[in-house]
Protein backbone atom coordinates (compact mmCIF):
# COMPACT_ATOMS: atom_id res chain seq x y z
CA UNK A 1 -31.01 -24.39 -20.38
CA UNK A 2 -32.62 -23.73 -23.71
CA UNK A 3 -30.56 -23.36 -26.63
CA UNK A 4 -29.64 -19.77 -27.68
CA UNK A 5 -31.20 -18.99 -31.32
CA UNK A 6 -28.03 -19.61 -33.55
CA UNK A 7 -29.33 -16.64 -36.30
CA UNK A 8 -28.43 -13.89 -33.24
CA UNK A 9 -25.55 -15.90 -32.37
CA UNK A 10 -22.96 -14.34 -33.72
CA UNK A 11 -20.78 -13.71 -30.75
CA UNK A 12 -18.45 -16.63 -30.59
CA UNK A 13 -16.69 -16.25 -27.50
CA UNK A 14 -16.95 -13.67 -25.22
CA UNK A 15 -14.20 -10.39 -25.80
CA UNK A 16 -13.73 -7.72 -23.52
CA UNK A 17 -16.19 -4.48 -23.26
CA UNK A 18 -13.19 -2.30 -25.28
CA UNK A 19 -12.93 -4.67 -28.22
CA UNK A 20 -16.42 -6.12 -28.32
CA UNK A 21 -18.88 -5.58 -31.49
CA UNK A 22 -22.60 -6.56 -31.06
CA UNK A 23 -24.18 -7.07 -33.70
CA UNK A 24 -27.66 -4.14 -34.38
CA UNK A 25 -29.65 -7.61 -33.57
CA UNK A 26 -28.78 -7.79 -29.77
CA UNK A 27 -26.90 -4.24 -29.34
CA UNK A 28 -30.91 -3.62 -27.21
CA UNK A 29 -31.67 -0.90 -29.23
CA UNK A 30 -35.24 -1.95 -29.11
CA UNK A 31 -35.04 -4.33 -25.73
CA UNK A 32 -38.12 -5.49 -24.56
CA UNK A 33 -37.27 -3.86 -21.17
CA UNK A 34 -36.43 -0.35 -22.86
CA UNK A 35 -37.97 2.60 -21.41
CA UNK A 36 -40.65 3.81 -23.38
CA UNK A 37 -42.07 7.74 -23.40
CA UNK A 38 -40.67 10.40 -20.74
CA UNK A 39 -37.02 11.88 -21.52
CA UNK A 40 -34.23 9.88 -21.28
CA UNK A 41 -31.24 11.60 -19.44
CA UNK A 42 -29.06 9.01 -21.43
CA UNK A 43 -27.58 10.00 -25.18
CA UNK A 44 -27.15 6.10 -25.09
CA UNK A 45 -29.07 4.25 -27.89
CA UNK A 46 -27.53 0.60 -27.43
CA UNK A 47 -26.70 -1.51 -24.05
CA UNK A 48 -23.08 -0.81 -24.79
CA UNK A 49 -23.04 2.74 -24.84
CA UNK A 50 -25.13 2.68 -21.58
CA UNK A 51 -23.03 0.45 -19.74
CA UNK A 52 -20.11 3.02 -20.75
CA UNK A 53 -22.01 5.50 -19.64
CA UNK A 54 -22.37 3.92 -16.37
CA UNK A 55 -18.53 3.27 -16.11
CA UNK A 56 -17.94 6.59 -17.06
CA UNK A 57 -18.31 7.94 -13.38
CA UNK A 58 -15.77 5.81 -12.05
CA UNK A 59 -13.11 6.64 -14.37
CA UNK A 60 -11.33 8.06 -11.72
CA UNK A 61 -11.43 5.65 -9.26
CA UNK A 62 -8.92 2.64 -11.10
CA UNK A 63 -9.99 0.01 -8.36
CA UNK A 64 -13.58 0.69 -8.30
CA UNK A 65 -13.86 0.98 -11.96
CA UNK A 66 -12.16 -2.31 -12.40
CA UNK A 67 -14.06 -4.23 -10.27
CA UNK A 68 -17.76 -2.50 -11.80
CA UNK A 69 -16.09 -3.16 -15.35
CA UNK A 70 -16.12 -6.72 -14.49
CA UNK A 71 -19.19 -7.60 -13.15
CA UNK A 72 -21.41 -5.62 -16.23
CA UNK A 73 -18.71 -7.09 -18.36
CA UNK A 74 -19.58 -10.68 -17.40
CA UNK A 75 -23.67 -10.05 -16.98
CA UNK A 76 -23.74 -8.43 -21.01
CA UNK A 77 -21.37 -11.40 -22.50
CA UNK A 78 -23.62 -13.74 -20.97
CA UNK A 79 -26.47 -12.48 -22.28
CA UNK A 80 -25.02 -11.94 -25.52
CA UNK A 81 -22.86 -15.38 -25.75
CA UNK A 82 -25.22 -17.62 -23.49
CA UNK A 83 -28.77 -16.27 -23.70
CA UNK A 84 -28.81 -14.53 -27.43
CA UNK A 85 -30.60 -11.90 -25.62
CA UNK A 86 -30.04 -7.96 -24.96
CA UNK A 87 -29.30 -7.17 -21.57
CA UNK A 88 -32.10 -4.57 -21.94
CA UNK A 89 -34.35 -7.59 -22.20
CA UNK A 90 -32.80 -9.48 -19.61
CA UNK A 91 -36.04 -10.55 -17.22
CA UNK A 92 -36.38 -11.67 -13.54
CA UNK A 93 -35.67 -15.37 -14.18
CA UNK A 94 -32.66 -14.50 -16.21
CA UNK A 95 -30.86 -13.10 -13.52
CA UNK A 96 -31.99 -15.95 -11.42
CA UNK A 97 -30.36 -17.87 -14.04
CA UNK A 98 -27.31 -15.92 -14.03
CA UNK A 99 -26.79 -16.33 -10.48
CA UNK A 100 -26.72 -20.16 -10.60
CA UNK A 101 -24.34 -19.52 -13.87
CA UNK A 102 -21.71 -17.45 -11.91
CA UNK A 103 -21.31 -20.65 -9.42
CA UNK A 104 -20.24 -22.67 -12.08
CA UNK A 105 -19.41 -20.82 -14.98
CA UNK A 106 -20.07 -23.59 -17.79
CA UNK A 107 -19.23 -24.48 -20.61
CA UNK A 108 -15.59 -23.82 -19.04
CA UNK A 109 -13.70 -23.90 -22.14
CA UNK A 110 -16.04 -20.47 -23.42
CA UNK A 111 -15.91 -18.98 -19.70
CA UNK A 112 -12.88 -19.87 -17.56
CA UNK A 113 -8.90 -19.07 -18.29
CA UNK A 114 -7.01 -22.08 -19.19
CA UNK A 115 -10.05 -24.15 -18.05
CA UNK A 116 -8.14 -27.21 -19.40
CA UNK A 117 -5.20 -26.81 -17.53
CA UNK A 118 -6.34 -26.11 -14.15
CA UNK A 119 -8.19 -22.65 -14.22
CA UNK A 120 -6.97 -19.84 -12.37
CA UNK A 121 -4.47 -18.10 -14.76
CA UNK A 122 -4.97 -14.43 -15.41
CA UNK A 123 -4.36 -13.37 -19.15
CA UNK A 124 -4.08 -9.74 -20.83
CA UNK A 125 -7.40 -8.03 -22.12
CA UNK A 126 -5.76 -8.03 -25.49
CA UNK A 127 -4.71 -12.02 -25.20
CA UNK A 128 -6.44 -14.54 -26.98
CA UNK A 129 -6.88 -16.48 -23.98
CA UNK A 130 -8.56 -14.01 -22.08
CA UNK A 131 -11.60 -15.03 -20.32
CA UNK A 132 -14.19 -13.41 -18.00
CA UNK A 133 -13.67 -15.96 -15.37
CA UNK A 134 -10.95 -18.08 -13.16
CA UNK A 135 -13.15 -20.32 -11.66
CA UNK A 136 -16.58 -19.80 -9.91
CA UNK A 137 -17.36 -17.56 -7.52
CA UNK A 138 -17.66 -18.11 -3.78
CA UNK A 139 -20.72 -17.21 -2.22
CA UNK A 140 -19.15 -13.94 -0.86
CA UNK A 141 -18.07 -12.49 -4.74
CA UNK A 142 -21.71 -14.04 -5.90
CA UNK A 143 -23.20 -11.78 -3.26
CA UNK A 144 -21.09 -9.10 -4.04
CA UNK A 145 -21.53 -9.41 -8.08
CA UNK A 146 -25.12 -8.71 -7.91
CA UNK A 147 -25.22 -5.70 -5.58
CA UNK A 148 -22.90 -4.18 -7.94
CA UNK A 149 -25.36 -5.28 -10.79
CA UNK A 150 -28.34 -4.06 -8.96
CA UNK A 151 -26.68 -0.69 -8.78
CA UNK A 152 -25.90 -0.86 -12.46
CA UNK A 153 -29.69 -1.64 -13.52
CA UNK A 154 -30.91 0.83 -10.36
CA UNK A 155 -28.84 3.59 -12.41
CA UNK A 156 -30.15 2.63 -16.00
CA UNK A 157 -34.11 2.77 -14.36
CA UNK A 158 -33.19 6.19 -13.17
CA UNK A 159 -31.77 7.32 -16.28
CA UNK A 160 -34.41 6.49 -18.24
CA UNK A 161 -32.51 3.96 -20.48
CA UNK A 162 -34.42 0.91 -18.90
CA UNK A 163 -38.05 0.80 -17.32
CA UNK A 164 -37.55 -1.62 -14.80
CA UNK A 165 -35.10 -3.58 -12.51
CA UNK A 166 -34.68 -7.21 -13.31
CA UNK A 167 -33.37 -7.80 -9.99
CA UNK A 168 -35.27 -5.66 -7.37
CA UNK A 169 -37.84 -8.45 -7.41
CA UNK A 170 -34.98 -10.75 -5.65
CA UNK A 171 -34.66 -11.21 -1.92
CA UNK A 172 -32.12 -8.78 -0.21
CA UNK A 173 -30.47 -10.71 2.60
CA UNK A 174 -28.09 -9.87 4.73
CA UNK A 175 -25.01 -12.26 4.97
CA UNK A 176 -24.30 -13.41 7.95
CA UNK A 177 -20.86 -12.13 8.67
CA UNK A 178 -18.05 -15.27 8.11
CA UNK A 179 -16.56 -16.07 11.36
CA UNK A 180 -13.46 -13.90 11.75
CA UNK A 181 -11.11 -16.73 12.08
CA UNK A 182 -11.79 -17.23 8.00
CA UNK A 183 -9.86 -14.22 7.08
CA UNK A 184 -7.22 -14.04 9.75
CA UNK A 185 -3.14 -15.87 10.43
CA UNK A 186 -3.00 -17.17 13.36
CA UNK A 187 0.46 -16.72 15.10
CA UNK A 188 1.19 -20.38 14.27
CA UNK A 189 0.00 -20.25 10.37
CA UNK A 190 1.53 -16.68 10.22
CA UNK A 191 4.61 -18.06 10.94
CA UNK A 192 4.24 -20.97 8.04
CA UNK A 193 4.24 -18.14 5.36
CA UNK A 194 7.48 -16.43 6.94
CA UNK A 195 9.10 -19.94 7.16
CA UNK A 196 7.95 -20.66 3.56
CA UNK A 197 9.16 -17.12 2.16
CA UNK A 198 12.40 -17.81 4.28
CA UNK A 199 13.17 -21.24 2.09
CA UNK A 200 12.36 -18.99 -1.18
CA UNK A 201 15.17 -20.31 -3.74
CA UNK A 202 18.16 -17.94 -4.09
CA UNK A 203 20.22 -19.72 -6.88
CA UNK A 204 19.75 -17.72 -9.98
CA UNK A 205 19.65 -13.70 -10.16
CA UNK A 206 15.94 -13.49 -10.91
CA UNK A 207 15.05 -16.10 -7.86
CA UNK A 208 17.14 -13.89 -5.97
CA UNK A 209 14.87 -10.59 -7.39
CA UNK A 210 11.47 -12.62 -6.57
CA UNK A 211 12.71 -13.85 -2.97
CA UNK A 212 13.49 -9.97 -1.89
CA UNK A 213 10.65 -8.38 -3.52
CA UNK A 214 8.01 -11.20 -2.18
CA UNK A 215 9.65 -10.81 1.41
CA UNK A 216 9.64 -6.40 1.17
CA UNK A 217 5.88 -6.65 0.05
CA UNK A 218 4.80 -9.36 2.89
CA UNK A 219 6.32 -6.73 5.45
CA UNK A 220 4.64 -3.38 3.30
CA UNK A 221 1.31 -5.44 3.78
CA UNK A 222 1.95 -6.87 7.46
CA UNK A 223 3.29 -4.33 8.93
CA UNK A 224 1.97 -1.69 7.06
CA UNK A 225 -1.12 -2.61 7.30
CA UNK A 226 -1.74 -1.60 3.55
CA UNK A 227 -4.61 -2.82 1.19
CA UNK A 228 -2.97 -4.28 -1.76
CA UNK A 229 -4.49 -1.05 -4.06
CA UNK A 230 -2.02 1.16 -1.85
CA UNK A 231 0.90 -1.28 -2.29
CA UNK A 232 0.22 -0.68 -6.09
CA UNK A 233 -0.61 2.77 -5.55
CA UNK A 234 1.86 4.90 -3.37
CA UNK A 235 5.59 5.24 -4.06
CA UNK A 236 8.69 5.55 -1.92
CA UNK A 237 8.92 9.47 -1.88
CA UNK A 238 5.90 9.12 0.75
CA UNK A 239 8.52 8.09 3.38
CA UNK A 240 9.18 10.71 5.46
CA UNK A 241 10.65 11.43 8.56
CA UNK A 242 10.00 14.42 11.52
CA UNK A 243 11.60 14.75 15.02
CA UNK A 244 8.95 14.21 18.37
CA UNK A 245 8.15 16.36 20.75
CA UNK A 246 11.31 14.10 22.71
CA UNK A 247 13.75 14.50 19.88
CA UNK A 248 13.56 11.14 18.29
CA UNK A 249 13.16 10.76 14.39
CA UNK A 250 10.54 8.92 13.66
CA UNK A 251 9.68 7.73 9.49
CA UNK A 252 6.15 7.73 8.67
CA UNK A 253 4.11 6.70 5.35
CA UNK A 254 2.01 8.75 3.92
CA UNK A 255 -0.68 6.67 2.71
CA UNK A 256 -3.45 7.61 -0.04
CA UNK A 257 -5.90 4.74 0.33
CA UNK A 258 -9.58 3.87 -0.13
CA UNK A 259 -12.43 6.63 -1.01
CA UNK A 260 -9.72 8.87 -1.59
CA UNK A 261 -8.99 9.49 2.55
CA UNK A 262 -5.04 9.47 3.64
CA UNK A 263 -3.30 8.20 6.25
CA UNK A 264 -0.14 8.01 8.37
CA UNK A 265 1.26 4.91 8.64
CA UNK A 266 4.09 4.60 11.67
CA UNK A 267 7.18 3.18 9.48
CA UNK A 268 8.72 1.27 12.09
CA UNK A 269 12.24 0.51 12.37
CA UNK A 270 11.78 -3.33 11.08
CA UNK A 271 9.96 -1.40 7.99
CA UNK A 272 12.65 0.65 7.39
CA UNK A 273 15.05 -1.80 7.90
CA UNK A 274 13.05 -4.06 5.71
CA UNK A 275 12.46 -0.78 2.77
CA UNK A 276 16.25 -0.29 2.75
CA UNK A 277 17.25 -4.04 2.17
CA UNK A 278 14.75 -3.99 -0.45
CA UNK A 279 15.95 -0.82 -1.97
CA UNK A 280 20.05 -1.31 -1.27
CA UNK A 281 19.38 -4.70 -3.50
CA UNK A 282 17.80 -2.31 -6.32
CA UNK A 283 20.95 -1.01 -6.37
CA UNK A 284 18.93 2.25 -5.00
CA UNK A 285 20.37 4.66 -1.77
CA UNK A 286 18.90 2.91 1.78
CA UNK A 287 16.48 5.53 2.13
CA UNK A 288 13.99 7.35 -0.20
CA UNK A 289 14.72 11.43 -1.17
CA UNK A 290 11.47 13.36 -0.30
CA UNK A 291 8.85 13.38 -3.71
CA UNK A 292 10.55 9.99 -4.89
CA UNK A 293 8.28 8.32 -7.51
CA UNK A 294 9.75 4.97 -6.93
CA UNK A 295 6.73 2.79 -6.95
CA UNK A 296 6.82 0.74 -3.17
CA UNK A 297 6.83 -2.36 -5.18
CA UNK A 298 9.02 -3.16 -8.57
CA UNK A 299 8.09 -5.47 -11.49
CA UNK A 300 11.87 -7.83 -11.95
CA UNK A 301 14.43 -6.48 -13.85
CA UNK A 302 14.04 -3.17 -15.40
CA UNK A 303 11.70 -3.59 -18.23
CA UNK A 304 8.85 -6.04 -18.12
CA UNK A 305 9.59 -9.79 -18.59
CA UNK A 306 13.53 -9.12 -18.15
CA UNK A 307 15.81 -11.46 -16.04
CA UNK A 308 18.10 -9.40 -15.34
CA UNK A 309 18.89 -8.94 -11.31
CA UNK A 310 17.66 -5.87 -10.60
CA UNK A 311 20.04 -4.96 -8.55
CA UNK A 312 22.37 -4.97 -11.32
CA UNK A 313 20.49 -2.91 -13.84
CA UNK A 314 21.54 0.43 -15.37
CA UNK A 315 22.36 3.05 -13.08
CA UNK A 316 19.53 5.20 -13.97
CA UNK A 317 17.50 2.80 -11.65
CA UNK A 318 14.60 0.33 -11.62
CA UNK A 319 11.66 1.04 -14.09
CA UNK A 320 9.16 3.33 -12.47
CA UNK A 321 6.33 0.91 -14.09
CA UNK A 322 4.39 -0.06 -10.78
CA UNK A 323 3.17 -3.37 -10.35
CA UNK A 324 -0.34 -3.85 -10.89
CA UNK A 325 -3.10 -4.82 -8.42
CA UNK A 326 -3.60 -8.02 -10.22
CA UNK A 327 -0.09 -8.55 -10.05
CA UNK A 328 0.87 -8.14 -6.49
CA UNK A 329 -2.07 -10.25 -5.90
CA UNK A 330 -0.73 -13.20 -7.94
CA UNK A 331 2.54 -12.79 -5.94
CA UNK A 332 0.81 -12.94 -2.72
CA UNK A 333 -1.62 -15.72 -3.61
CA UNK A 334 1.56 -17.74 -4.94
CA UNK A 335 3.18 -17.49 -1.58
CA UNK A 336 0.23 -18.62 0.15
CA UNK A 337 -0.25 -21.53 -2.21
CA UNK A 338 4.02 -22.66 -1.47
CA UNK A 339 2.82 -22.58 2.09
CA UNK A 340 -0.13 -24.50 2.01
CA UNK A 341 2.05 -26.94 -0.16
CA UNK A 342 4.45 -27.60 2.18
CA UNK A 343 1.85 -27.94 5.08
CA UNK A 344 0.47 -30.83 3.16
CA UNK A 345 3.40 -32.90 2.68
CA UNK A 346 3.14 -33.04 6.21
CA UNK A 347 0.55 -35.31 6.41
CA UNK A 348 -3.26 -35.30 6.64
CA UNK A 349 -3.23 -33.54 9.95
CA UNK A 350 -2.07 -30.41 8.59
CA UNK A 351 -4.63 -30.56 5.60
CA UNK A 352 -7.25 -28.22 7.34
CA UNK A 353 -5.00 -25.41 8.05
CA UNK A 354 -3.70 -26.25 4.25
CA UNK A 355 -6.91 -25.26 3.47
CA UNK A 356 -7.39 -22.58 5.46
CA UNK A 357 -4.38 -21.03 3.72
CA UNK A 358 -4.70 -22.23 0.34
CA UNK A 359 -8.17 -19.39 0.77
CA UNK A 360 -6.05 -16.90 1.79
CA UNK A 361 -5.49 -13.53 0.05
CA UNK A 362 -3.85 -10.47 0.46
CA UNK A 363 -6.91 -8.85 2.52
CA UNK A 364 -6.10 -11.55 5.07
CA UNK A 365 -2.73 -9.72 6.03
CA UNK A 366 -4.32 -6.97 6.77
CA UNK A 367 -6.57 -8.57 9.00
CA UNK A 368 -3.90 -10.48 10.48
CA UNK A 369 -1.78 -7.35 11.24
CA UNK A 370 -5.20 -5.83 12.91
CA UNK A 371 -5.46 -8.50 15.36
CA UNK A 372 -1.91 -9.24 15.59
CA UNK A 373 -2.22 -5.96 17.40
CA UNK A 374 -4.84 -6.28 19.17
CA UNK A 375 -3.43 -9.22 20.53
CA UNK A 376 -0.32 -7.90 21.53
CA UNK A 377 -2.22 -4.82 23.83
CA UNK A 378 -1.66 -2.03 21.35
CA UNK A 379 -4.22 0.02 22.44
CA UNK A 380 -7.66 -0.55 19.82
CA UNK A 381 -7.74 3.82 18.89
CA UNK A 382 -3.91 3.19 17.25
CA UNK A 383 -4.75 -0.11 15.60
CA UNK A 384 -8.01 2.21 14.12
CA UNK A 385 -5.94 4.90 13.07
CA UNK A 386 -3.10 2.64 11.52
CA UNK A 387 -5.43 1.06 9.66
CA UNK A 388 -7.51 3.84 8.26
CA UNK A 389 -10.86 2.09 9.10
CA UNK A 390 -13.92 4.52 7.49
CA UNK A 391 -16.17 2.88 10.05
CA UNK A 392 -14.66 4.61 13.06
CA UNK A 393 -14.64 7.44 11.13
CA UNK A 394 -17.22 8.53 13.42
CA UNK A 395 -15.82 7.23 16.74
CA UNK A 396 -12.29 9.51 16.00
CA UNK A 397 -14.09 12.73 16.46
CA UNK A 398 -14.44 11.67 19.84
CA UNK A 399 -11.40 10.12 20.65
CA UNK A 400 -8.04 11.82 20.05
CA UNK A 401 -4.89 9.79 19.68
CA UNK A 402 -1.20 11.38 20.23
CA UNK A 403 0.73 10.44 17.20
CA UNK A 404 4.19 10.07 18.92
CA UNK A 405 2.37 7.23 21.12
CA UNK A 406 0.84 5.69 18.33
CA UNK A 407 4.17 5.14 16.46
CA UNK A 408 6.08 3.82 19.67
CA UNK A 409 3.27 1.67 21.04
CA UNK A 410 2.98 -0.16 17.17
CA UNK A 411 7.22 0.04 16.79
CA UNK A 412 7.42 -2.32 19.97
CA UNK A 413 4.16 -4.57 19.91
CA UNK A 414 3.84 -4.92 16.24
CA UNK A 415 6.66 -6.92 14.62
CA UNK A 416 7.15 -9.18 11.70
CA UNK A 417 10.48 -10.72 13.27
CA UNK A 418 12.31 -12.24 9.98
């Protein structure tokens, strides 16, 4: 890779999109891939202000945003850090260059989070130490990073910022699916995690805190079925409970998920059992009032970074801060790495399903709960409908699915059994 041309260098590491200041000589106000003549539907004059722009109609969507923020994020710094480039003169071989780059993000020390001790640790936006990447990226978030770049540069061609797309010269494949084995529990390795949450240390008032919060949000995304966006996203208050057509209350979860669309989730009894625990250790009431705004998962203590217990916190209640998505992943990817841990000090004959859960992520729980029931005969239309899956979106209009069953038929085949 050729040297970048240390004049235009000026950027010395890469900062985030909010904070960063290009200087006129790369800002790609006159790009070599600029559109020239016609009217640009753009007010845009640099590549920052486009990409912005571009962001701009996700604002409302946090997750989607997020993950779009990244991935233009990562392509400009490059360009500006790496290349000494624009990205509005960003050609064909540079994102064939780029592509190579995001499987081994180098040098490390300029790209990766705490490169030198390990990788892998998130740090604040605002933090010194913040870096674009925690590693590099598996095949499957490659793939993924330039589709959402091609719709980026797609978007800039049609607004008449850019004449042409670097990357519609590349070959669109289509991924073979990954077996579904890769992103599923079995029973057996299912029952690892529980184990592993199980020996979760007790002694001190915030291990205490982590061990009932990490156990609450395994059964929110097990038996919930949730993405981790909704655990982050929904509070308490959208318990609620009505009577069936024989009498029996039955608690449901009202669930605002993905693309907007909402969903009722059957709260089971475990669930309820498990959401009262949770919330009796808060020092909250066992069940939520209707309209509650208690996030369904709370940061320790009741300001961020305290130790306190939370449990015995003022008795105003726990901070209505949610957790973030980044967060609750940590917490889940934490668990899965104990796990994996403690399969290994079994010997080498455990290493391969080590492995397989050291991959894991919270996604895989919701797979896992999917053909947990499956497995267990609950009947495919209730597993769809628990789930909220936008591909049978199609197949519901045809097939109509009695509530009252679906909640008993997923209270007694689907179970977490603590």
């Amino acid at each position: 890779m050729s040297t970048p041309p240390s004049a235009n260098l000026v950027l010395v590491h890469p900062t985030p999109l909010e904070r960063l200041v290009v200087p006129a000589a790369l800002d790609g106000h006159a790009g070599t891939n600029r559109a020239t003549g016609g009217h640009a539907q753009l007010a845009a004059a640099n590549d920052l202000d486009a990409i912005r722009a571009w962001l701009a109609r996700f604002a409302d969507k946090q997750t989607t945003f997020d993950s779009y923020r990244k991935e233009a994020e990562r392509l400009l710094l490059w360009s500006l850090v790496q290349l000494g480039k624009p990205l509005s003169s960003l050609t064909h071989e540079d994102c064939l260059r780029y592509q190579r780059f995001l499987a081994d993000p180098q040098p490390a020390a300029t790209w990766v989070a705490n490169a030198g001790a390990g990788g892998g640790r998130k740090h604040p936006r605002d933090d010194a130490r913040w870096r674009p990447f925690h590693g590099p990226l598996s095949p499957a978030s490659l793939r993924q990073a330039m589709v959402i770049l091609n719709v980026l540069f797609s978007w800039l061609v049609q607004a008449g910022y850019l004449a042409g797309n670097p990357l519609a010269l590349s070959r669109q494949r289509t991924p073979k699916a990954a077996p579904r084995i890769t992103r599923y529990l079995e029973p057996g390795l299912w029952q690892e995690v529980k184990d592993f949450i199980a020996s979760m240390p007790q002694e001190t008032a915030r291990d205490r805190a982590h061990y009932h919060r990490v156990r609450w949000l395994f059964t929110l995304l097990y038996l919930g079925g949730l993405r981790i966006a909704e655990a982050g996203g929904n509070t308490m208050g959208q318990f609620f409970v009505r009577r069936d057509a024989d009498g029996t209350m039955r608690w449901w979860l009202t669930v605002h998920g993905k693309g907007d669309r909402e969903r009722l989730v059957p709260a089971t009894r475990e669930l309820m059992t498990e959401l009262s625990r949770y919330r009796q250790f808060l020092g909250m009431t066992a069940l939520p009032s209707p309209n509650e705004t208690t996030p369904l998962v709370l940061p320790i203590g009741s300001t961020a970074g305290s130790t306190a217990e939370p449990g015995l916190t003022k008795t105003e209640g726990p901070s209505q801060r949610p957790l973030t998505r980044a967060a609750l992943h940590t917490i889940v990817k934490d668990v899965f790495a104990g796990a994996a841990g403690r399969l290994r000090e079994r010997g080498e004959a455990f290493t391969a399903r080590a492995d397989l859960l050291g991959q894991a992520s919270a996604h895989w729980l919701r797979h896992s709960a999917g053909s947990h029931m499956a497995d267990n005969q609950v009947d495919l239309r209730l597993v769809r409908d628990n789930l909220g899956h936008a591909s049978l979106t199609t197949t519901s209009l045809y097939l109509h699915v009695d509530d009252d069953r679906r909640h008993h038929e997923t209270d007694e085949k689907h179970r977490i059994d603590w």
